[in-house]
Protein backbone atom coordinates (compact mmCIF):
# COMPACT_ATOMS: atom_id res chain seq x y z
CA UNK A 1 33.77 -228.91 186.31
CA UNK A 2 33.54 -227.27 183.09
CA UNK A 3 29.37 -225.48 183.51
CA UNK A 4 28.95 -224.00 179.62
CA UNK A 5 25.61 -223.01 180.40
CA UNK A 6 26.28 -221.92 183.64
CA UNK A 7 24.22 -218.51 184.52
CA UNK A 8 21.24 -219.45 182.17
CA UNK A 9 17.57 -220.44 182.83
CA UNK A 10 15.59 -223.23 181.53
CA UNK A 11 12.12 -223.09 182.13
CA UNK A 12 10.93 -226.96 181.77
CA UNK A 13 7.52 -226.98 181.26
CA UNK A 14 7.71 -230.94 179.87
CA UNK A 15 6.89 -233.96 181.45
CA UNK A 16 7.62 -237.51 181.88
CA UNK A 17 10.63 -238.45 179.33
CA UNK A 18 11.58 -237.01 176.25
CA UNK A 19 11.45 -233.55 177.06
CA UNK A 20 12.94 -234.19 180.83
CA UNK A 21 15.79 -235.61 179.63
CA UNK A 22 16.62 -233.06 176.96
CA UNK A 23 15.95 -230.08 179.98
CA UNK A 24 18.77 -232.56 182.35
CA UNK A 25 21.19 -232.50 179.76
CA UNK A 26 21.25 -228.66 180.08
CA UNK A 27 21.25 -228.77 183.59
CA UNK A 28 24.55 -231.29 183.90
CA UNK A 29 25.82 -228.69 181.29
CA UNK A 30 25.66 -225.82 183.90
CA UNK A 31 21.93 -224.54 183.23
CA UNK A 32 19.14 -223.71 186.07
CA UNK A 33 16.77 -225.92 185.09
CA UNK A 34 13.17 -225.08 186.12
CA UNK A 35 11.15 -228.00 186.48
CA UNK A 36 7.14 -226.34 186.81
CA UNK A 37 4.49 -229.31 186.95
CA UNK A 38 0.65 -228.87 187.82
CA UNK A 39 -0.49 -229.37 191.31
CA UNK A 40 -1.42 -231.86 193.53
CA UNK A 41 0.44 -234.79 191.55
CA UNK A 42 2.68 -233.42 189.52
CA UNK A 43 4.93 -235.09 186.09
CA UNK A 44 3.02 -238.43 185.85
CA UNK A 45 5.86 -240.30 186.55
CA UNK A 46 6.40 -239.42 190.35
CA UNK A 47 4.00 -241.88 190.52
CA UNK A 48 2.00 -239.81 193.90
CA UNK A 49 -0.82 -242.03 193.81
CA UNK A 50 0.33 -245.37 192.33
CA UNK A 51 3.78 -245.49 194.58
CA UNK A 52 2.82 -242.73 197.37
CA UNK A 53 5.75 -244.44 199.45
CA UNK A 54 8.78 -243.04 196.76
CA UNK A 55 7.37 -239.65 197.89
CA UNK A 56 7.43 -238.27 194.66
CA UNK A 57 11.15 -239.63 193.17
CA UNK A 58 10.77 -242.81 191.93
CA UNK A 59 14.21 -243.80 190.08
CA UNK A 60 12.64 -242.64 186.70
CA UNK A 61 11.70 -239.89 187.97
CA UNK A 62 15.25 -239.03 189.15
CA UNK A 63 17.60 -240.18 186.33
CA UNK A 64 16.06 -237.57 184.30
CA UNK A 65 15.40 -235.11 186.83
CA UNK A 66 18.27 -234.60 189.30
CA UNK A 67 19.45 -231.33 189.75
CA UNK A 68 16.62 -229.31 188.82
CA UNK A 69 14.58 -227.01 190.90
CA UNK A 70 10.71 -227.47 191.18
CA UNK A 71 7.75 -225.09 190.63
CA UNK A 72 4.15 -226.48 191.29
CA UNK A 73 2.12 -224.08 189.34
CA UNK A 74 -1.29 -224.48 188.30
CA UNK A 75 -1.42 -222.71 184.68
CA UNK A 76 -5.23 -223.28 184.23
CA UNK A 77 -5.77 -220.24 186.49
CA UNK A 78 -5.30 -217.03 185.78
CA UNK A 79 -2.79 -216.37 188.77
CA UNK A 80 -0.64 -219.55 187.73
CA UNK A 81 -0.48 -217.77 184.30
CA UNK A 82 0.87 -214.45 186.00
CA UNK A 83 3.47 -216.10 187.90
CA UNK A 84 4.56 -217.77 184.20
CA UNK A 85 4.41 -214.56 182.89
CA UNK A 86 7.32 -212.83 185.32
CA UNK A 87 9.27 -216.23 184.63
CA UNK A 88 9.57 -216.39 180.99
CA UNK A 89 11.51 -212.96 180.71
CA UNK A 90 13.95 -214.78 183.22
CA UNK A 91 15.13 -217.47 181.23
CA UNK A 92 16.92 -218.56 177.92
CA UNK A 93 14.96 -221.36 177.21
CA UNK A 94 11.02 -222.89 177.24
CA UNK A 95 11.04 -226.07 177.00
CA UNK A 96 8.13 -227.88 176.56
CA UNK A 97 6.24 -231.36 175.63
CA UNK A 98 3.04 -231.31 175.33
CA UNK A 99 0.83 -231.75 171.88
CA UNK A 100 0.71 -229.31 169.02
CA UNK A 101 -1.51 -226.71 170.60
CA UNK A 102 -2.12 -227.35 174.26
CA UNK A 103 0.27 -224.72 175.32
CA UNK A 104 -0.86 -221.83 172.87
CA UNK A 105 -4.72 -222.59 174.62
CA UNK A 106 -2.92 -221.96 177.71
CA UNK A 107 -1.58 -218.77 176.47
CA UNK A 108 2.27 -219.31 176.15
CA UNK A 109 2.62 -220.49 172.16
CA UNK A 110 6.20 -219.68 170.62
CA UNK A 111 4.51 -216.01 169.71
CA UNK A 112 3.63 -215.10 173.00
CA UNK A 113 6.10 -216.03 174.76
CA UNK A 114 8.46 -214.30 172.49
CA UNK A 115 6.12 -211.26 172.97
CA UNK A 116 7.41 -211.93 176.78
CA UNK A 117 11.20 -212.28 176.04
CA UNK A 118 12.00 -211.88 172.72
CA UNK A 119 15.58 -213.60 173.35
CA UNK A 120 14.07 -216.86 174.90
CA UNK A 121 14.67 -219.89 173.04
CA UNK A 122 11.83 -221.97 172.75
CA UNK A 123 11.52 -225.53 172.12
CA UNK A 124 8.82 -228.37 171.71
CA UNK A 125 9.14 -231.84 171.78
CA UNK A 126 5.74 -233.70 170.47
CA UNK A 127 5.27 -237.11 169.05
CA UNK A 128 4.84 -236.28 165.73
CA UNK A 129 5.78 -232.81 165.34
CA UNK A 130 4.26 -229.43 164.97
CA UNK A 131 2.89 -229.65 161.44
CA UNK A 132 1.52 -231.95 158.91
CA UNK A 133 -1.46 -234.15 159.18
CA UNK A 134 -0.27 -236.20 162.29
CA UNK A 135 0.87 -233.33 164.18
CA UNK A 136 -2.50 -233.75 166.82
CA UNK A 137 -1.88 -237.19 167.49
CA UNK A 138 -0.80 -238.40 170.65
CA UNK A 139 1.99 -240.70 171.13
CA UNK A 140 3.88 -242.57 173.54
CA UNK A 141 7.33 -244.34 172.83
CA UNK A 142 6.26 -247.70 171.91
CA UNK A 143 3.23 -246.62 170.30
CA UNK A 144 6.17 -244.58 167.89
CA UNK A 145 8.09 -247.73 168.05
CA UNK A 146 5.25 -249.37 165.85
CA UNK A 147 4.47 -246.51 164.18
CA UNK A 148 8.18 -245.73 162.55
CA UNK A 149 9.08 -249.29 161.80
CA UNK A 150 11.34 -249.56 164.67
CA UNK A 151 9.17 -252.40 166.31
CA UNK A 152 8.64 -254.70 162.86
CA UNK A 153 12.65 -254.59 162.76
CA UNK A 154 13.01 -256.34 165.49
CA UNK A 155 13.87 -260.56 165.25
CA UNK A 156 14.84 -262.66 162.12
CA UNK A 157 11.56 -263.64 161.26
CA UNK A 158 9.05 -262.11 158.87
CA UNK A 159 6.20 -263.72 160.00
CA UNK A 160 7.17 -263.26 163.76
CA UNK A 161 4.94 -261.00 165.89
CA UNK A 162 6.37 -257.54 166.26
CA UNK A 163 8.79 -256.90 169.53
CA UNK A 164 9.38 -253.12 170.84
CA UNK A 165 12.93 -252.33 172.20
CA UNK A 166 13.19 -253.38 175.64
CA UNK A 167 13.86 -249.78 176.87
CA UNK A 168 11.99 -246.53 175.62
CA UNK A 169 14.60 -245.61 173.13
CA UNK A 170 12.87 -242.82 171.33
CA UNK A 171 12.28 -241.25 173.87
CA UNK A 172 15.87 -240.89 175.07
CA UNK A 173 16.74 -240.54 171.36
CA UNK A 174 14.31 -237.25 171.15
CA UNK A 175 15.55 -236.05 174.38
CA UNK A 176 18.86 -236.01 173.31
CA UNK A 177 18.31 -234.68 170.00
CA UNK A 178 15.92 -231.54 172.10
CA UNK A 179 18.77 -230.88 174.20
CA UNK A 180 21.22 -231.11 171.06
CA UNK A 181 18.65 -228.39 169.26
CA UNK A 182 18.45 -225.89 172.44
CA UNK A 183 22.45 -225.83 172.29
CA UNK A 184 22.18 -225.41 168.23
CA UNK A 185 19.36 -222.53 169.29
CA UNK A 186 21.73 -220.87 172.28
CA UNK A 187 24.89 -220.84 169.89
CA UNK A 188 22.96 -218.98 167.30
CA UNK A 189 22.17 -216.28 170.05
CA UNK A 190 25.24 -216.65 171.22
CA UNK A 191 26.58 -215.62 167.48
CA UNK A 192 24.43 -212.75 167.75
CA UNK A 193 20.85 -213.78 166.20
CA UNK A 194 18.00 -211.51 167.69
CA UNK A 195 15.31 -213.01 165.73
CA UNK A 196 12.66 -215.92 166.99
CA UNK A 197 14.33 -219.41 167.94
CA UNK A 198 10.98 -221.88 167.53
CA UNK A 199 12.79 -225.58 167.51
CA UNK A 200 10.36 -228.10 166.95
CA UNK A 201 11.64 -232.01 168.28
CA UNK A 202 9.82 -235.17 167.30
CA UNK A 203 9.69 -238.60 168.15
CA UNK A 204 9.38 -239.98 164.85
CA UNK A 205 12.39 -237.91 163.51
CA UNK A 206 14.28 -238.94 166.32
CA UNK A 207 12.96 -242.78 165.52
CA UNK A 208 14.13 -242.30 162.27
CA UNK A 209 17.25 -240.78 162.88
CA UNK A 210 18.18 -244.29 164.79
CA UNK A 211 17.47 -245.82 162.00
CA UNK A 212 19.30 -243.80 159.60
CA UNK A 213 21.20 -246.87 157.81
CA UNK A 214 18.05 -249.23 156.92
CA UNK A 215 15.94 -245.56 155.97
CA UNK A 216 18.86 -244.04 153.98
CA UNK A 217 19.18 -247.53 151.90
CA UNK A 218 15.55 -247.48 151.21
CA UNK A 219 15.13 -243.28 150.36
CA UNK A 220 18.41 -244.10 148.30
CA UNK A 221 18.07 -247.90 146.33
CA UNK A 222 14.33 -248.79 147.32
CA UNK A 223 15.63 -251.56 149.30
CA UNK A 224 13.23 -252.50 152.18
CA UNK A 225 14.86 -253.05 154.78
CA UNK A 226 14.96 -256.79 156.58
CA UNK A 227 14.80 -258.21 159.84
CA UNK A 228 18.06 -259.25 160.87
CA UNK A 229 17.45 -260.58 163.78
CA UNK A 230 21.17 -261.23 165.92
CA UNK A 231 23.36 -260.63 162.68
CA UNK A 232 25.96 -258.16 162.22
CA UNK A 233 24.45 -254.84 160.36
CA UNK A 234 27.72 -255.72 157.95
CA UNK A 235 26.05 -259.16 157.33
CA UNK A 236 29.34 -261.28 157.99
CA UNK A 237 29.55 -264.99 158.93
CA UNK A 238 31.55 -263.48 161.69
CA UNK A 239 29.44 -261.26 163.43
CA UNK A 240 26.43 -262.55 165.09
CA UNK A 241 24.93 -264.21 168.75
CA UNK A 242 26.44 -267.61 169.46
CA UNK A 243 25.42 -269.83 172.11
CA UNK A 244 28.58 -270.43 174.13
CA UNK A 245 29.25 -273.27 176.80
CA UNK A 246 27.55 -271.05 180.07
CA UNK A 247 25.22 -268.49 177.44
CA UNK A 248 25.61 -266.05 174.58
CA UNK A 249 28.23 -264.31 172.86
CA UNK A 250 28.26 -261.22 170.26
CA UNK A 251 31.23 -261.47 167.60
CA UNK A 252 31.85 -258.74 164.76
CA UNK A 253 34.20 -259.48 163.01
CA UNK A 254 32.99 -257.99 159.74
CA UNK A 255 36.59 -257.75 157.84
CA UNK A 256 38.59 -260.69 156.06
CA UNK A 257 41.56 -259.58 158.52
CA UNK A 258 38.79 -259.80 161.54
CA UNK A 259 37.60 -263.12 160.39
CA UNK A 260 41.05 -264.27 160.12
CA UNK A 261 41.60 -263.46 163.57
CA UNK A 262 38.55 -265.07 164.63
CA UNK A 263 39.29 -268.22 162.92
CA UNK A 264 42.86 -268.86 163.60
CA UNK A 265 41.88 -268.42 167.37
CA UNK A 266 39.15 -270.95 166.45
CA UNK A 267 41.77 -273.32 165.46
CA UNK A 268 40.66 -273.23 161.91
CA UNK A 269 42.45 -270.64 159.78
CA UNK A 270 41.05 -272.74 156.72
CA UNK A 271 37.92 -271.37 157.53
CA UNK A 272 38.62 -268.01 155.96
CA UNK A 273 38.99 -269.74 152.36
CA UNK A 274 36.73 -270.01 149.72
CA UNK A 275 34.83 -272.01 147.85
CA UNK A 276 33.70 -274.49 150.92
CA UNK A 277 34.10 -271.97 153.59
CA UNK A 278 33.51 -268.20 152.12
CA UNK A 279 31.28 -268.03 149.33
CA UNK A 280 34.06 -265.15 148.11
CA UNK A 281 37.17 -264.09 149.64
CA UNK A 282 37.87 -260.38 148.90
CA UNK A 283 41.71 -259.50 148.25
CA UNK A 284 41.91 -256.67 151.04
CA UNK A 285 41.78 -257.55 154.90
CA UNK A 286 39.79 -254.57 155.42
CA UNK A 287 37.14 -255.72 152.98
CA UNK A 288 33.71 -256.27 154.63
CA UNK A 289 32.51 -260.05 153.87
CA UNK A 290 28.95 -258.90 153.41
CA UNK A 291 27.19 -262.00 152.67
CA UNK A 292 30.05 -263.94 152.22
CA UNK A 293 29.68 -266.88 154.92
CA UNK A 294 28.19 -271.20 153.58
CA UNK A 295 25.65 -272.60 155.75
CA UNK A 296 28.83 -275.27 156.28
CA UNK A 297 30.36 -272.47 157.84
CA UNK A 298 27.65 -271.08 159.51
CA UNK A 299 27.12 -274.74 161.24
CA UNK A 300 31.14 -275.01 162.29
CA UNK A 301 30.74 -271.70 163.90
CA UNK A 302 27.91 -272.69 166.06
CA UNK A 303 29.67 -275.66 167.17
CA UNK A 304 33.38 -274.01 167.91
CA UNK A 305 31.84 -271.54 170.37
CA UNK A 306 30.60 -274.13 172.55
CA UNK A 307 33.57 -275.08 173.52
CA UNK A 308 33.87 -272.03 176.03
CA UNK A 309 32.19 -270.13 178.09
CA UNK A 310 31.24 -266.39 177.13
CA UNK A 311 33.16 -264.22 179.09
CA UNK A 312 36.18 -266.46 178.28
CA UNK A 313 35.61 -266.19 174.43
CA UNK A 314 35.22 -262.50 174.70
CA UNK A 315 38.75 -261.87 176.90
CA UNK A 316 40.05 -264.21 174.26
CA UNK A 317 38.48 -262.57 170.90
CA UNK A 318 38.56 -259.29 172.73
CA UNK A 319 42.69 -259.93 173.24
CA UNK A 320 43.21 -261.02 169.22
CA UNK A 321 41.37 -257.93 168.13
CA UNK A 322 37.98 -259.13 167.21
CA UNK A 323 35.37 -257.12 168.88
CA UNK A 324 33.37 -259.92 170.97
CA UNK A 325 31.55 -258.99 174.18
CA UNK A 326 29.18 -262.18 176.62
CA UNK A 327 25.39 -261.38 176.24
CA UNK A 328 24.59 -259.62 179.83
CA UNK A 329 21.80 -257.86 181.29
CA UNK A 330 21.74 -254.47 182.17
CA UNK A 331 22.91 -255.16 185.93
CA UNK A 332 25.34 -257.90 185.30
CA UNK A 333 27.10 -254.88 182.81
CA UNK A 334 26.42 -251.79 185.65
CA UNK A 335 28.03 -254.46 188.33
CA UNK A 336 30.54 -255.78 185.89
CA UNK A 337 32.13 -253.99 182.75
CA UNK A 338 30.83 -250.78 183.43
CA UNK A 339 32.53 -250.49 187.07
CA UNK A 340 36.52 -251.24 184.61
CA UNK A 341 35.59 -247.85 182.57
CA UNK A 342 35.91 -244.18 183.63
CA UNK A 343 32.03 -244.26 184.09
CA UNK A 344 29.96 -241.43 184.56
CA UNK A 345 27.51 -241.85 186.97
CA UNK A 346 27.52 -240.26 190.62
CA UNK A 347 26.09 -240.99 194.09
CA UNK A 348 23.80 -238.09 194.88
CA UNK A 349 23.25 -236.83 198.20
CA UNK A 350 20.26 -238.83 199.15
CA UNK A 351 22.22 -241.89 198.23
CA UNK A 352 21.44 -242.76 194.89
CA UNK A 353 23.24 -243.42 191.83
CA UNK A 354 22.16 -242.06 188.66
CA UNK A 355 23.86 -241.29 185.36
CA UNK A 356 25.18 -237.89 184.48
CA UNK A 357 26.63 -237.36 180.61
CA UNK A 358 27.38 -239.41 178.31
CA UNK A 359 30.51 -238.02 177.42
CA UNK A 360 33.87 -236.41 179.37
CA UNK A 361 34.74 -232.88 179.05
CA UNK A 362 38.84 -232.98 179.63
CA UNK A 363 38.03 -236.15 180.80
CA UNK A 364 35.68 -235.66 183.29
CA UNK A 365 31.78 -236.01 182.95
CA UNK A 366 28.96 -233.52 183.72
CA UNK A 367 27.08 -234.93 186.45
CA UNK A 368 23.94 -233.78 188.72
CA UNK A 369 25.64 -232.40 192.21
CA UNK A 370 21.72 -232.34 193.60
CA UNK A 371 18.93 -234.99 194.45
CA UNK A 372 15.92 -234.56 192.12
CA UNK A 373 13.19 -232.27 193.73
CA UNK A 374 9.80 -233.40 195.41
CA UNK A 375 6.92 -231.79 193.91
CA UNK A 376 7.16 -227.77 194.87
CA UNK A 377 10.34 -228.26 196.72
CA UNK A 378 11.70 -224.83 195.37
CA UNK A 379 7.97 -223.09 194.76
CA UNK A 380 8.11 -220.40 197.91
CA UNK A 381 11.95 -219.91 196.55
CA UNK A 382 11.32 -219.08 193.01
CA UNK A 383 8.23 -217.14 193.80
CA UNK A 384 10.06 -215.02 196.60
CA UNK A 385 13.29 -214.47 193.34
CA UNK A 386 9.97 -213.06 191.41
CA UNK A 387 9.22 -210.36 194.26
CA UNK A 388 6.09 -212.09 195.92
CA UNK A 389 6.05 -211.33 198.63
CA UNK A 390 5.09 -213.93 202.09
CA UNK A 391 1.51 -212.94 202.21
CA UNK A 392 1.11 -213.31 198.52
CA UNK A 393 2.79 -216.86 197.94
CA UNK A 394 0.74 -218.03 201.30
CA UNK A 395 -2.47 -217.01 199.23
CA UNK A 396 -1.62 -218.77 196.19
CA UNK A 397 -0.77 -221.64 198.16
CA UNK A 398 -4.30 -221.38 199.83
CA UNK A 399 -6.11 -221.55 196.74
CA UNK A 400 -4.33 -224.19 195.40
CA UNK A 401 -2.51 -222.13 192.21
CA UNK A 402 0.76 -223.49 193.54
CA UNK A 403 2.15 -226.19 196.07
């Protein structure tokens, strides 16, 4: 496996999702990822005292955590700060998620911790960023989700009470986009650039990065943007949810030469004509037919699809052309579809399967090779690599600076 961080140290100071997933990104990329939580219970999500019977790695906990080694360090005391201290000129990167602030209380802001390796990347991920007027806010993801718009988007009608994603998409979206500013940081070192690296992540960019296409219309034409509900982004008669015979199907096809496809398999090629059917018919197949569809044909639509069940319509649609896929829930796509594409998940040696990349490098995709850690798995480890020596680490442990 191609390891392009292989040989460098992240120090992951972050905690429950955002910044955790940006730190495992770097880790399936080759990094030693250094996960250091406060003792007795650790990131939040382990979940010690509300699930004590995971042990510490509930599956949250592990998709965005396996692989990494684990530090229990208590940096409220002055000896938890030392140990910090002989770390930091260790690694490339300092990851952390905490608010604006927390971490320069606790001694280790972007200045000092420079002071302590002056190559070290170092990288926050907060909710609303580290300046401006909202920077002290706390935020969790669908607290953002209301807060950027992302949650009044959601459904077809305006007067509809608002509905959040139904998985914490920003903060995946912010992890990604940290672990896609750390590599932006490491190639500029890389290139030769000796000066401070401060990159500062937030959930609302990363929000509004998602939603690039409704916020660029409205920065650009002041058009507010709409809930959609099921229809195509492309806003053609031919892409939307139909109910099918046995459920739900998704259709797009958003071109005059996809619609044309769609239709002729319907058994109606007529439908692609205009006045009764298409309110215009462009000249060019690739044309989008934004806004283009009757309510006559938005009513024959409805009715050819129940003819058929879902999965049939989309092997059918899928086979013409016309992107179509059945509606399915998360597991009926990981113990379906997903199991007919290269994948890139792995079983990890305590038996569970988690996802690695998201993408193949000469076709194959970085992956975890290791379990994620129970709190202070690696503590006496990493503190023995620092030149502690038994006596010392066994103190430490006794007062409760690390576990």
């Amino acid at each position: 496996m191609i390891a392009p961080l292989a040989g460098l140290r992240v120090l992951d100071l972050s905690h429950v999702l955002a910044g955790p997933y940006a730190a495992y990104h770097l880790g399936l990329l080759g990094a030693e990822v250094i996960k250091i939580e406060r003792p007795p219970f650790g990131d939040a999500i382990r979940d010690l005292e509300t699930r004590p019977q995971e042990g510490g790695v509930t599956a949250a906990f592990q998709g965005v955590n396996a692989g990494k080694r684990a530090l229990a360090l208590d940096l409220t005391r002055p000896e938890g700060r030392a140990v910090l201290e002989r770390l930091i000129p260790t690694a490339a990167v300092f990851l952390e998620n905490f608010r604006p602030g927390k971490m320069a209380g606790l001694g280790f802001g972007p200045e000092r911790v420079a002071a302590l390796n002056p190559a070290i990347v170092y990288a926050s991920v907060s909710a609303w960023g580290q300046q401006g007027s909202h920077a002290g806010r706390p935020g969790y993801d669908h607290v953002m989700q209301a807060a950027t718009g992302m949650m009044w988007l959601q459904g077809d009608d305006p007067a509809a009470a608002p509905m959040k994603v139904g998985f914490p998409a920003i903060d995946m979206a912010a992890g990604m986009m940290g672990a896609m500013a750390i590599m932006a940081g490491l190639m500029r070192r890389r290139a030769g650039d000796t000066g401070p690296i401060v990159l500062d992540v937030s959930m609302a960019d990363a929000a509004l990065a998602l939603m690039s296409a409704p916020a660029a219309r409205y920065l650009m034409e002041g058009a507010a943007p709409a809930r959609i509900g099921n229809g195509a982004f492309a806003a053609s008669p031919g892409g939307n949810v139909f109910r099918t015979a046995d459920g739900w199907l998704a259709t797009a096809a958003n071109t005059l030469g996809q619609f044309e496809a769609l239709v002729g398999l319907l058994g109606h090629p007529d439908w692609a004509t205009a006045p009764d059917w298409l309110r215009l018919r462009p000249s060019s197949p690739a044309a989008m037919l934004r806004d283009c569809g009757t309510p006559r044909l938005e009513a024959a639509l409805r009715d050819a699809f129940l003819a058929h069940g879902s999965e049939e319509w989309e092997a059918r649609l899928s086979a013409a052309g016309v992107p179509a896929a059945a509606v399915r829930s998360p597991a009926a796509f990981l113990d379906g579809p997903y199991r007919a594409t290269p994948g890139f998940s792995t079983r990890l040696p305590g038996g569970q399967e988690v996802l690695g990349a998201g993408f193949r490098i000469n076709g194959q995709a970085p992956v975890p090779s290791a379990d994620a850690p129970r709190l202070g798995a690696d503590t006496d480890v990493v503190l023995a690599e620092l030149g502690y020596a038994d006596a010392e680490i066994a103190a430490l442990r006794a007062g409760g600076v690390v576990r």
